[in-house]
PDB file of N, CA and C in Angstrom:
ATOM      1  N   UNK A   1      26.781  14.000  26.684  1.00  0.00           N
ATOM      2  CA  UNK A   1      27.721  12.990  26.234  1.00  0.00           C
ATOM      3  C   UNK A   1      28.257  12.230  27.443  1.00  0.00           C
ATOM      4  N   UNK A   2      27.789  10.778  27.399  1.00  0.00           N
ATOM      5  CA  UNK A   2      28.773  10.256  28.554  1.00  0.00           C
ATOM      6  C   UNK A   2      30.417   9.606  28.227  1.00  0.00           C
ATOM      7  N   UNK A   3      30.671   9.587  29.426  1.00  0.00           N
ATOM      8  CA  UNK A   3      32.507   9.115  29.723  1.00  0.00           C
ATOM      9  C   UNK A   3      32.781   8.389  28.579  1.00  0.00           C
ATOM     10  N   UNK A   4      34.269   8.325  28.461  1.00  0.00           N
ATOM     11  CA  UNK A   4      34.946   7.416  27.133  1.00  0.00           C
ATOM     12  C   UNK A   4      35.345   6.484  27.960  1.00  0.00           C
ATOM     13  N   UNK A   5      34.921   6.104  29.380  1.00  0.00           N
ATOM     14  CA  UNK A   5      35.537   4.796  29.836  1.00  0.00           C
ATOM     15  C   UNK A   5      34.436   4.205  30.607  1.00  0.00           C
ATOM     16  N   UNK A   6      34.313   3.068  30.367  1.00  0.00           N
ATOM     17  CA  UNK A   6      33.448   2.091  30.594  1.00  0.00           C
ATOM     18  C   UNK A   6      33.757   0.944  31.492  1.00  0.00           C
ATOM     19  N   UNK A   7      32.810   0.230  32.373  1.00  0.00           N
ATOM     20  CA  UNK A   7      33.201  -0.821  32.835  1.00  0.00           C
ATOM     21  C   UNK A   7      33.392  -1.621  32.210  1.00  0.00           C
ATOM     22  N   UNK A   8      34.969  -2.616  33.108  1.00  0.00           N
ATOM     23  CA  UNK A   8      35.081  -3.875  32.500  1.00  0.00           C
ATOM     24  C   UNK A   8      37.037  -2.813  31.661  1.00  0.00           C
ATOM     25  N   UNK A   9      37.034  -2.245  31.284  1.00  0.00           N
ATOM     26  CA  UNK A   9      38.090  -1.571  30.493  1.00  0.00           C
ATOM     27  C   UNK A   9      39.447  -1.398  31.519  1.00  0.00           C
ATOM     28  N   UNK A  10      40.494  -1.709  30.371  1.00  0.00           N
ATOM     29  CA  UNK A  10      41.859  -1.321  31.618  1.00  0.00           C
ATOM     30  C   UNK A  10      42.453   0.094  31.443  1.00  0.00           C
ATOM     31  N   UNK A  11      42.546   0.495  32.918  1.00  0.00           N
ATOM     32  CA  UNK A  11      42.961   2.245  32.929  1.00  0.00           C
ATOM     33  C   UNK A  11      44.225   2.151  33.290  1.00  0.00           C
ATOM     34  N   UNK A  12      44.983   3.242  33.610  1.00  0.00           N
ATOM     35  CA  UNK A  12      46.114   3.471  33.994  1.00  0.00           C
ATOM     36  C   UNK A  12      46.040   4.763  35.157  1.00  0.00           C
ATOM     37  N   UNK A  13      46.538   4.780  36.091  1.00  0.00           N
ATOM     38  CA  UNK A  13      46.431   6.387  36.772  1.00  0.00           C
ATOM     39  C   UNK A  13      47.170   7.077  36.450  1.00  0.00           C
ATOM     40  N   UNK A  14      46.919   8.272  35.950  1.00  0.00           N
ATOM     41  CA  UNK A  14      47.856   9.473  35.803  1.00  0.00           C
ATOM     42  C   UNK A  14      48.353  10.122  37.119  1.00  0.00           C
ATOM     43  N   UNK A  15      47.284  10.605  37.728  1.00  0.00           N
ATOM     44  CA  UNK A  15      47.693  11.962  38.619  1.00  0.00           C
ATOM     45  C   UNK A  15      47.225  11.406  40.222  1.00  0.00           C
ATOM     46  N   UNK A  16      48.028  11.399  41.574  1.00  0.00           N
ATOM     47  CA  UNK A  16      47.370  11.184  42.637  1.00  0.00           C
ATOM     48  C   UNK A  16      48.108   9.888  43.213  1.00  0.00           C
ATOM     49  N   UNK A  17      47.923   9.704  44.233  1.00  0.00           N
ATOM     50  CA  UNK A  17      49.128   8.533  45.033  1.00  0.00           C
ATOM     51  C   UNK A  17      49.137   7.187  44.583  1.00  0.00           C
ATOM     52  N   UNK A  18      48.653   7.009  43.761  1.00  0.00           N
ATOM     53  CA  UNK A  18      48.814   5.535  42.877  1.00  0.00           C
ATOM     54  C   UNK A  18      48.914   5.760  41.745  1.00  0.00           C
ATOM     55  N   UNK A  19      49.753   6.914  41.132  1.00  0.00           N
ATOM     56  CA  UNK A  19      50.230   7.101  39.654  1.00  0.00           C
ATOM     57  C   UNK A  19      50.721   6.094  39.360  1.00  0.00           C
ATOM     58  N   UNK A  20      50.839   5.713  38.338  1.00  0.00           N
ATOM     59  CA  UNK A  20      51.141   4.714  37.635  1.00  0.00           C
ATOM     60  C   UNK A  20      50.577   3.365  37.830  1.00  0.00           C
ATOM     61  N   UNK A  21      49.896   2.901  39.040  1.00  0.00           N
ATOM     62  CA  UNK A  21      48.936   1.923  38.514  1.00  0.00           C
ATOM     63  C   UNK A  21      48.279   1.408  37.595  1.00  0.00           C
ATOM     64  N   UNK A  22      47.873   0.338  37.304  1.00  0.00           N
ATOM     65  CA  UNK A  22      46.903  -0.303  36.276  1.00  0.00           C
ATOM     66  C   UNK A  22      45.762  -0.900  36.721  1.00  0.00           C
ATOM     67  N   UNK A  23      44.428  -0.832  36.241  1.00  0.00           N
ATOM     68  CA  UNK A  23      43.740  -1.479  36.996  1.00  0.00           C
ATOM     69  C   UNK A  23      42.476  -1.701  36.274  1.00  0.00           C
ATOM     70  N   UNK A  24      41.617  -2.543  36.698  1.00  0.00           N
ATOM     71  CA  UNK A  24      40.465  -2.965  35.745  1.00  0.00           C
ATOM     72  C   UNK A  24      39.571  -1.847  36.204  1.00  0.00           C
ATOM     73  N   UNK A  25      38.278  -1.166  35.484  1.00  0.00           N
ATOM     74  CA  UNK A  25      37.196  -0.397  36.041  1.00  0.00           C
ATOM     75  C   UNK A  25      36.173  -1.882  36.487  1.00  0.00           C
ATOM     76  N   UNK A  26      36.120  -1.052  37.771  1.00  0.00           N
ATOM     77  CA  UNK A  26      34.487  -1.888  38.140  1.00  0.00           C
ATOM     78  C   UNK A  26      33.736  -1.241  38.225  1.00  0.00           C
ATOM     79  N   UNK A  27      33.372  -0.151  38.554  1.00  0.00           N
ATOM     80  CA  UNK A  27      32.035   0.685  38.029  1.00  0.00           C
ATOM     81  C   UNK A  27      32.290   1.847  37.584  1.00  0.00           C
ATOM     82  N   UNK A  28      31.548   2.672  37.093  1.00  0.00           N
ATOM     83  CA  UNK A  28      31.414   4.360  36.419  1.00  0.00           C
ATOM     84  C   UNK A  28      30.327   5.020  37.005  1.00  0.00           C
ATOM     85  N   UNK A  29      30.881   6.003  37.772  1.00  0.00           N
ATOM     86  CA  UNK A  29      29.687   6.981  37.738  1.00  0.00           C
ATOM     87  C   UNK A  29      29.590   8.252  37.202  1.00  0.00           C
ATOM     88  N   UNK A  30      28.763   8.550  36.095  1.00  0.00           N
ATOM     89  CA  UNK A  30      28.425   9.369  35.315  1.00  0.00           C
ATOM     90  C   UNK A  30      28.294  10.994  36.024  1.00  0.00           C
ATOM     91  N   UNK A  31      27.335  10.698  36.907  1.00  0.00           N
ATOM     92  CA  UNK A  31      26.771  12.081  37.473  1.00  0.00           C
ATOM     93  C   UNK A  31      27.854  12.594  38.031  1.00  0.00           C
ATOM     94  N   UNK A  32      28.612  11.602  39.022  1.00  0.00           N
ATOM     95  CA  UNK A  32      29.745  12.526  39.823  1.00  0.00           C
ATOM     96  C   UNK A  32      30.774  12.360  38.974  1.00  0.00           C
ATOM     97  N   UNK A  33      31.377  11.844  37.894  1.00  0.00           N
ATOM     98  CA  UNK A  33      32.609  11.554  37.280  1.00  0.00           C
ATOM     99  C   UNK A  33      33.731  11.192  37.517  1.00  0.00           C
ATOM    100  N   UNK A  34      32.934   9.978  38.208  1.00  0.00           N
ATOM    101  CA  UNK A  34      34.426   9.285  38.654  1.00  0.00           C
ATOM    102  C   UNK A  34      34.076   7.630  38.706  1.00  0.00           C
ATOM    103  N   UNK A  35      35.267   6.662  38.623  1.00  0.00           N
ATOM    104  CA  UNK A  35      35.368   5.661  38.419  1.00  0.00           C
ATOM    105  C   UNK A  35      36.097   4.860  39.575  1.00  0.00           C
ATOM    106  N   UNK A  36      35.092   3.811  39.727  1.00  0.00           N
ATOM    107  CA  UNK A  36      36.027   3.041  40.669  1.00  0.00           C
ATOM    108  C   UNK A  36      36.881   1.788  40.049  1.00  0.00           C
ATOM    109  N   UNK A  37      38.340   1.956  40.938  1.00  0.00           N
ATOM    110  CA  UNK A  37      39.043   0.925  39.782  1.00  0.00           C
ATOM    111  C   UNK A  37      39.925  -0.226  40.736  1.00  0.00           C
ATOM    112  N   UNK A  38      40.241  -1.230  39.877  1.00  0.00           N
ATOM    113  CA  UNK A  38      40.313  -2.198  41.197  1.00  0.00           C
ATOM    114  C   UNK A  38      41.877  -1.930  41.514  1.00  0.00           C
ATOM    115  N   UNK A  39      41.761  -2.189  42.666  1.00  0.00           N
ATOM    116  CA  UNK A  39      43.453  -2.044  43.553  1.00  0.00           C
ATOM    117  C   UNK A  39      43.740  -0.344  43.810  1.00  0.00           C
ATOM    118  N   UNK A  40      42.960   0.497  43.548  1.00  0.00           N
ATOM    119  CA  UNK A  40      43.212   1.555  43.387  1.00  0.00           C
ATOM    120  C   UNK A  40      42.755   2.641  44.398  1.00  0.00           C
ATOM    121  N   UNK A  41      43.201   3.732  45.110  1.00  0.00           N
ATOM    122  CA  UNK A  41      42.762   4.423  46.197  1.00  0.00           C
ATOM    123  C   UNK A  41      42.199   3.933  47.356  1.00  0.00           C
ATOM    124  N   UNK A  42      42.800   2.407  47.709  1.00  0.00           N
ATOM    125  CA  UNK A  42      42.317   2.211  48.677  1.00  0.00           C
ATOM    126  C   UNK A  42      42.273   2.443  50.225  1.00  0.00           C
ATOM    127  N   UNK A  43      41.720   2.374  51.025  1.00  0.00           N
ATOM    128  CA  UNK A  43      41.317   3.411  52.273  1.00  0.00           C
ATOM    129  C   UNK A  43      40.676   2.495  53.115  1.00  0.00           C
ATOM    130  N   UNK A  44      40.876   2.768  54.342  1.00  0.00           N
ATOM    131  CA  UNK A  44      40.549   2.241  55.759  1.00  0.00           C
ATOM    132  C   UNK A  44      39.455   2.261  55.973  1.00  0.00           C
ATOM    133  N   UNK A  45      38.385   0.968  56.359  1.00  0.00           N
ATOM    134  CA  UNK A  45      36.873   1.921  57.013  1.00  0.00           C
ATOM    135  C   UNK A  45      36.776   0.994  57.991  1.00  0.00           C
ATOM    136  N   UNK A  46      35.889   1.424  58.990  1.00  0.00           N
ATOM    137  CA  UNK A  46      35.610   0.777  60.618  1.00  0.00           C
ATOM    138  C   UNK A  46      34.010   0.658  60.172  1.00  0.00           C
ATOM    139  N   UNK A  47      34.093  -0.644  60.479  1.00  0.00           N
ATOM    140  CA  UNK A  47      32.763  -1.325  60.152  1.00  0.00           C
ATOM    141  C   UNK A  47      31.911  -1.713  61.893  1.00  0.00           C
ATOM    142  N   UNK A  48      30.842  -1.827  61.713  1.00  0.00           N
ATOM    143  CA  UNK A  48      30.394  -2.429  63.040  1.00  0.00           C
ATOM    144  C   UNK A  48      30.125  -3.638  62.185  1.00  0.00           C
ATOM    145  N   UNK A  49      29.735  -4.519  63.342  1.00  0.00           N
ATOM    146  CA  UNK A  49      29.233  -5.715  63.208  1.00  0.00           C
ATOM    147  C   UNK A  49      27.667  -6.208  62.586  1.00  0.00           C
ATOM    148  N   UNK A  50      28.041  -6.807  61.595  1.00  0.00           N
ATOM    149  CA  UNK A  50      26.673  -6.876  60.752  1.00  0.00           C
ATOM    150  C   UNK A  50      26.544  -8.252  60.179  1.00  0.00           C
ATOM    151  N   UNK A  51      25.527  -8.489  59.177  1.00  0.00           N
ATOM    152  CA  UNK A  51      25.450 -10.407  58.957  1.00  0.00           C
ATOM    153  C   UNK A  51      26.499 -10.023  57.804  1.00  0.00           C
ATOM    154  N   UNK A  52      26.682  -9.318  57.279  1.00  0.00           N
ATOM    155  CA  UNK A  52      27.789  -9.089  56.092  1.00  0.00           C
ATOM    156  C   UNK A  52      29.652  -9.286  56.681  1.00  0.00           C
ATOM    157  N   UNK A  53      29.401  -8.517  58.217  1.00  0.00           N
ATOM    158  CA  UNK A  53      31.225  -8.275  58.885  1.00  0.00           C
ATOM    159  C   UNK A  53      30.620  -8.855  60.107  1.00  0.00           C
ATOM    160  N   UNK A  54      30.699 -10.210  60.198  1.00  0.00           N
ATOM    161  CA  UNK A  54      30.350 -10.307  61.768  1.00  0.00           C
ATOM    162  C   UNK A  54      31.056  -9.943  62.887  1.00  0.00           C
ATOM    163  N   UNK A  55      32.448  -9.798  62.332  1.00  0.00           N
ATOM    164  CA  UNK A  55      33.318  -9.616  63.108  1.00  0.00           C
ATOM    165  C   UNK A  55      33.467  -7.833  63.271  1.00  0.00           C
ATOM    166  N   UNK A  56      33.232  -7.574  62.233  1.00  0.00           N
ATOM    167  CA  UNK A  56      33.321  -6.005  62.326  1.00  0.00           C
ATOM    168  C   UNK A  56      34.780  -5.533  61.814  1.00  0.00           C
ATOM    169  N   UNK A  57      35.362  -4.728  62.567  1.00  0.00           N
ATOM    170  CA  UNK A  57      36.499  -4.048  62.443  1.00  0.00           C
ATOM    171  C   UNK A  57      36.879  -3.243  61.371  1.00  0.00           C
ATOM    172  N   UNK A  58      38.071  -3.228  61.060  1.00  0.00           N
ATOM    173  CA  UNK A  58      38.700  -2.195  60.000  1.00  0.00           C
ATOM    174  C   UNK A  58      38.714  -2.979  58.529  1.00  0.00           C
ATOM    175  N   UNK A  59      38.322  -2.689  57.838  1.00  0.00           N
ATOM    176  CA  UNK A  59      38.379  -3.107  55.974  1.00  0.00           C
ATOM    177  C   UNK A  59      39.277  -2.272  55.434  1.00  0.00           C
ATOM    178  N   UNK A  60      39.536  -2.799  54.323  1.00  0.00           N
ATOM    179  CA  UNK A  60      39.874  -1.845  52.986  1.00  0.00           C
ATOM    180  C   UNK A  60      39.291  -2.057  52.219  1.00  0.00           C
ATOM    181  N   UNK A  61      38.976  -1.027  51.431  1.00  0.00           N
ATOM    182  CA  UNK A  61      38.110  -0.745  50.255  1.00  0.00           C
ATOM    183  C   UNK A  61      38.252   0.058  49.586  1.00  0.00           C
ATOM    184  N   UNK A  62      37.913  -0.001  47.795  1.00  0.00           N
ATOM    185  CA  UNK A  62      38.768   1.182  47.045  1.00  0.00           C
ATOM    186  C   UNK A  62      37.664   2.316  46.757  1.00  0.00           C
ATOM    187  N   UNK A  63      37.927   3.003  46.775  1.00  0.00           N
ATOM    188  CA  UNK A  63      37.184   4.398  46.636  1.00  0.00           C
ATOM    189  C   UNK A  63      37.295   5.009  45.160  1.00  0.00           C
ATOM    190  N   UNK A  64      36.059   5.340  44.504  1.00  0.00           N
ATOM    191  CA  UNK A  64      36.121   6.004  43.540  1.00  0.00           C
ATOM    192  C   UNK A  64      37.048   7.192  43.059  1.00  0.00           C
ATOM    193  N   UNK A  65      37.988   7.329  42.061  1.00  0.00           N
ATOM    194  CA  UNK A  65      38.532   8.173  41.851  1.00  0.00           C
ATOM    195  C   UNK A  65      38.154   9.436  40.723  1.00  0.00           C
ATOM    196  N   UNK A  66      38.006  10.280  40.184  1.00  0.00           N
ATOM    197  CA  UNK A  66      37.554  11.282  39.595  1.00  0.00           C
ATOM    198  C   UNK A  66      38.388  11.036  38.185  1.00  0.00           C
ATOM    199  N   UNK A  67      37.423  10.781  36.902  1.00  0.00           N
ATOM    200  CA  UNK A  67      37.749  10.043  35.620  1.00  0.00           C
ATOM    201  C   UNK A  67      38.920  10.710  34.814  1.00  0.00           C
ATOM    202  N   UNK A  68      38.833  12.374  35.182  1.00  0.00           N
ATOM    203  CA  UNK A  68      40.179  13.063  34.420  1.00  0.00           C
ATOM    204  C   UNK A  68      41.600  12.039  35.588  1.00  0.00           C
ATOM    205  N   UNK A  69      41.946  11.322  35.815  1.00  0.00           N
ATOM    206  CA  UNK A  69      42.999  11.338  37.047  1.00  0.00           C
ATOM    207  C   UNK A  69      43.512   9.738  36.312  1.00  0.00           C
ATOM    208  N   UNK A  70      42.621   9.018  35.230  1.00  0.00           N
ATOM    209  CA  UNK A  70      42.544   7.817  34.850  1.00  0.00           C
ATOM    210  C   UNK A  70      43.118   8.149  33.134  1.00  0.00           C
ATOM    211  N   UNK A  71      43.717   6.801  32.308  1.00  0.00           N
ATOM    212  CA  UNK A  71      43.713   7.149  31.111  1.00  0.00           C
ATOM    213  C   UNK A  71      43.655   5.742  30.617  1.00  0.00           C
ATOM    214  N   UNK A  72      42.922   5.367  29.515  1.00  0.00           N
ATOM    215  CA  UNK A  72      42.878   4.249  28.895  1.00  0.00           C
ATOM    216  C   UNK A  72      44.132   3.484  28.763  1.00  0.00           C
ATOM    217  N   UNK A  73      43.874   2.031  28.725  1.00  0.00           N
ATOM    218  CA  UNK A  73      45.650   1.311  28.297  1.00  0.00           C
ATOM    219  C   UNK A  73      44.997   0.877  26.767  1.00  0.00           C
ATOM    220  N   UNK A  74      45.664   1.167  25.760  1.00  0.00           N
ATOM    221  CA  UNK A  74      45.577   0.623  24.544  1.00  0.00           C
ATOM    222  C   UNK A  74      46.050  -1.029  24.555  1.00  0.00           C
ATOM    223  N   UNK A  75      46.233  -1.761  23.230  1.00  0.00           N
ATOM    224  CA  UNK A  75      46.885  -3.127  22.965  1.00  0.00           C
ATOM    225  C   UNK A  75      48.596  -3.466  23.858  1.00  0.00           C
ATOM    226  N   UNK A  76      49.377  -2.199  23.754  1.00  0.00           N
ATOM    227  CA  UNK A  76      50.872  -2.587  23.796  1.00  0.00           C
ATOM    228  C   UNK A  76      50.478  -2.045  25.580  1.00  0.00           C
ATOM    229  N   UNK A  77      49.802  -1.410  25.997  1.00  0.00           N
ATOM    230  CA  UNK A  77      50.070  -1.144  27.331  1.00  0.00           C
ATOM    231  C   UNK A  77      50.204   0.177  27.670  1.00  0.00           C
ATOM    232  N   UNK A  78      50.234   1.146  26.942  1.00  0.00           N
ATOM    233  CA  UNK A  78      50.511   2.772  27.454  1.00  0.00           C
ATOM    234  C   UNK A  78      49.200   3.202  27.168  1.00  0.00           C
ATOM    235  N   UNK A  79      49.103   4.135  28.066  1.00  0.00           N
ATOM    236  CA  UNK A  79      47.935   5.106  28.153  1.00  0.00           C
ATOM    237  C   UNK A  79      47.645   5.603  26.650  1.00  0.00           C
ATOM    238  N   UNK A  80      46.330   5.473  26.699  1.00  0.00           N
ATOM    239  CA  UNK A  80      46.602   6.468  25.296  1.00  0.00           C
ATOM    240  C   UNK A  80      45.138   7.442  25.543  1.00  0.00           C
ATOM    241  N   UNK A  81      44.814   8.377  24.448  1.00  0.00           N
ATOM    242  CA  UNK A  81      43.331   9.431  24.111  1.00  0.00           C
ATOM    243  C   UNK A  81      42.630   8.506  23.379  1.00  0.00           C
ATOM    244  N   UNK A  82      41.211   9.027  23.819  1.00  0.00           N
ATOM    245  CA  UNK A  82      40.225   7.974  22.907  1.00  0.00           C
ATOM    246  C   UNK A  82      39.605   8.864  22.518  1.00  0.00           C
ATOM    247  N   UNK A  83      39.379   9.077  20.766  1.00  0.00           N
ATOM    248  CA  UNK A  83      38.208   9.720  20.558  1.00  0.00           C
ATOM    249  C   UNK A  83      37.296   8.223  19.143  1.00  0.00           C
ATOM    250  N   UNK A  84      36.240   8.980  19.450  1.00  0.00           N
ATOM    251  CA  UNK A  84      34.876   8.666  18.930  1.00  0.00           C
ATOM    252  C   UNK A  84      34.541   8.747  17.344  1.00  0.00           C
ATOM    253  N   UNK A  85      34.568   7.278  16.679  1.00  0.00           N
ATOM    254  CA  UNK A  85      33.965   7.589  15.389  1.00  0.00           C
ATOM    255  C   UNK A  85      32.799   6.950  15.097  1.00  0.00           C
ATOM    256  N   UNK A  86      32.318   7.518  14.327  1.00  0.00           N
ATOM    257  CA  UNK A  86      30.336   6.790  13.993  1.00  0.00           C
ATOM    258  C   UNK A  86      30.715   5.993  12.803  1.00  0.00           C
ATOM    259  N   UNK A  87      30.422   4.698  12.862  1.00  0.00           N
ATOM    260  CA  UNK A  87      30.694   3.714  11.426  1.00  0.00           C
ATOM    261  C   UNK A  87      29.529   2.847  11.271  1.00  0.00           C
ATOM    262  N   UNK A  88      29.699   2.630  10.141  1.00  0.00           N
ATOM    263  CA  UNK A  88      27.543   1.376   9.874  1.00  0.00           C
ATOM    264  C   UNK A  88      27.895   0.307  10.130  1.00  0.00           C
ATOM    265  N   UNK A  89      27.271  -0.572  11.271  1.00  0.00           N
ATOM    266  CA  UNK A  89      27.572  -1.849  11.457  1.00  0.00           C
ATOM    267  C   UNK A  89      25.985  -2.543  11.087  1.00  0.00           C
ATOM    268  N   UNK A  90      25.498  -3.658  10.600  1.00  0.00           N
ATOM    269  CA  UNK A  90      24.401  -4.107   9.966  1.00  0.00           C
ATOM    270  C   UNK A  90      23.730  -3.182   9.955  1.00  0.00           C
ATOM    271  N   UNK A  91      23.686  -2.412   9.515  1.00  0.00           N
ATOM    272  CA  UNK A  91      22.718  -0.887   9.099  1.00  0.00           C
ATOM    273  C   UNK A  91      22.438  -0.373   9.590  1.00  0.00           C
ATOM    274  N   UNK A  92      22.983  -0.340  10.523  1.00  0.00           N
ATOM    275  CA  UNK A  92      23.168   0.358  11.907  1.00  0.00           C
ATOM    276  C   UNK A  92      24.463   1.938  12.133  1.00  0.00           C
ATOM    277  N   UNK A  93      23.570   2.514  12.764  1.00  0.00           N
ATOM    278  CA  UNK A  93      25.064   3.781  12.509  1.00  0.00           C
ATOM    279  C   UNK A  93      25.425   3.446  14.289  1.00  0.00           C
ATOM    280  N   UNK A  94      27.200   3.539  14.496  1.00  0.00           N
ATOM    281  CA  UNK A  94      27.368   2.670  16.247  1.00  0.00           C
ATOM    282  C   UNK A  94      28.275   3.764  16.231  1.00  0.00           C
ATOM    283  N   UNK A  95      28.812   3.992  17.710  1.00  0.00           N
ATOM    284  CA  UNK A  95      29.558   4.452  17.566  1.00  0.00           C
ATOM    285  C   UNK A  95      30.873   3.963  18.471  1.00  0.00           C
ATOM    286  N   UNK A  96      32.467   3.560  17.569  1.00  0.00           N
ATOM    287  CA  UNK A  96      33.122   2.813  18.036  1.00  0.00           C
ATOM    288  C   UNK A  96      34.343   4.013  19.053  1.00  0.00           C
ATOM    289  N   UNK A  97      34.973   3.235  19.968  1.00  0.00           N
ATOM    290  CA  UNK A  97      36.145   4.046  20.295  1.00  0.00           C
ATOM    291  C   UNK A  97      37.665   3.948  19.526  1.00  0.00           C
ATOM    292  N   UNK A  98      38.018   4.554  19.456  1.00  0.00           N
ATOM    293  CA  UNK A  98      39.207   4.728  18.895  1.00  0.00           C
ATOM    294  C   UNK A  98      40.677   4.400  19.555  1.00  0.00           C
ATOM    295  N   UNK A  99      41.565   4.040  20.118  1.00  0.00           N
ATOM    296  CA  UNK A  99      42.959   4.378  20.655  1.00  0.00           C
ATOM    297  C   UNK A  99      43.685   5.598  19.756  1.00  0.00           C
ATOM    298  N   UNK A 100      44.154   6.724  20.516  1.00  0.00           N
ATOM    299  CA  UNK A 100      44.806   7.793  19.541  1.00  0.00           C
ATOM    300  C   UNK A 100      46.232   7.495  19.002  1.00  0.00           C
ATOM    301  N   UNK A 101      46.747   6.375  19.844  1.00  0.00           N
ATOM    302  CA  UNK A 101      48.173   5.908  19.922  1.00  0.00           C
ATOM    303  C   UNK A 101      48.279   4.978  19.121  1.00  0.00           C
ATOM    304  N   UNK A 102      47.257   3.931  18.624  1.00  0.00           N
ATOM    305  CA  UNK A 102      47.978   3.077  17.799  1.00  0.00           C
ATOM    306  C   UNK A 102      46.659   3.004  16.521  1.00  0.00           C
ATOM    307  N   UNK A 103      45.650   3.241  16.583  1.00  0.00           N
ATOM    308  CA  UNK A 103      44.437   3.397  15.920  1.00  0.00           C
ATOM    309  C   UNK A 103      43.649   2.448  15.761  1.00  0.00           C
ATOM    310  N   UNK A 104      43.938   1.521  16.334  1.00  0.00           N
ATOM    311  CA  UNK A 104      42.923   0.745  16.646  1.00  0.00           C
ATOM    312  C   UNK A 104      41.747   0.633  17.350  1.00  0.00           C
ATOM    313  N   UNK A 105      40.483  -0.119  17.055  1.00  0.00           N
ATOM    314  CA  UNK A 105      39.518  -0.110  17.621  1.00  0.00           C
ATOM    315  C   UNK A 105      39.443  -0.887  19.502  1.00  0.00           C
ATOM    316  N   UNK A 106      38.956   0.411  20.233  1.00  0.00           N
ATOM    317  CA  UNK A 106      38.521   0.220  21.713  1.00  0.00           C
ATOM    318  C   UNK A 106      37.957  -1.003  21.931  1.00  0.00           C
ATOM    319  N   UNK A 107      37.423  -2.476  21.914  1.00  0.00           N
ATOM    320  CA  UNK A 107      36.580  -3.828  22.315  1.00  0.00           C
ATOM    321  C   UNK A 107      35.492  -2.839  23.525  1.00  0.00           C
TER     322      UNK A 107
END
């Protein structure tokens, strides 16, 4: 079964030095389980000089965080649980996400 959070979706941080942040996902990684999210865990790196940093030096950049540490933002804005229901869309069986907090359907 993969993650209930997807790129492109807005999270919230629960646990770790940017609790309470909000932030868009820009990528998911499945295998290690964790998500990188924007504005979030970001960290120092020393670059050399390349056609990408000509200049080189120190960046910031956000670092993937581990997906239990994240929680969905529903419609009004609070975190909420997502679980999973299977419904027929053109005769099709899909399967949609849920918000546990207000019951509306995940986009």
């Amino acid at each position: 079964m993969g993650l209930k959070i997807k790129r492109g979706d807005t999270v919230m941080v629960i646990a770790g030095n940017d609790k309470g942040k909000i932030g868009k996902v820009l990528a998911v990684y499945p295998k290690t389980m964790r998500v990188l999210v924007e504005g979030v865990n970001i960290r120092k790196k020393h670059v050399r000089p390349s056609p990408r940093y000509p200049q080189g030096g120190i960046i910031s950049k956000e670092i993937p965080i581990h997906y239990s540490n994240v929680m969905l933002v529903d419609s009004n804005g609070r975190p909420t649980r997502v679980s999973i229901r299977r419904v027929e869309r053109d005769g099709k069986i899909v399967r949609i996400r849920i918000a546990k907090t207000t019951g509306e359907e995940i986009p």
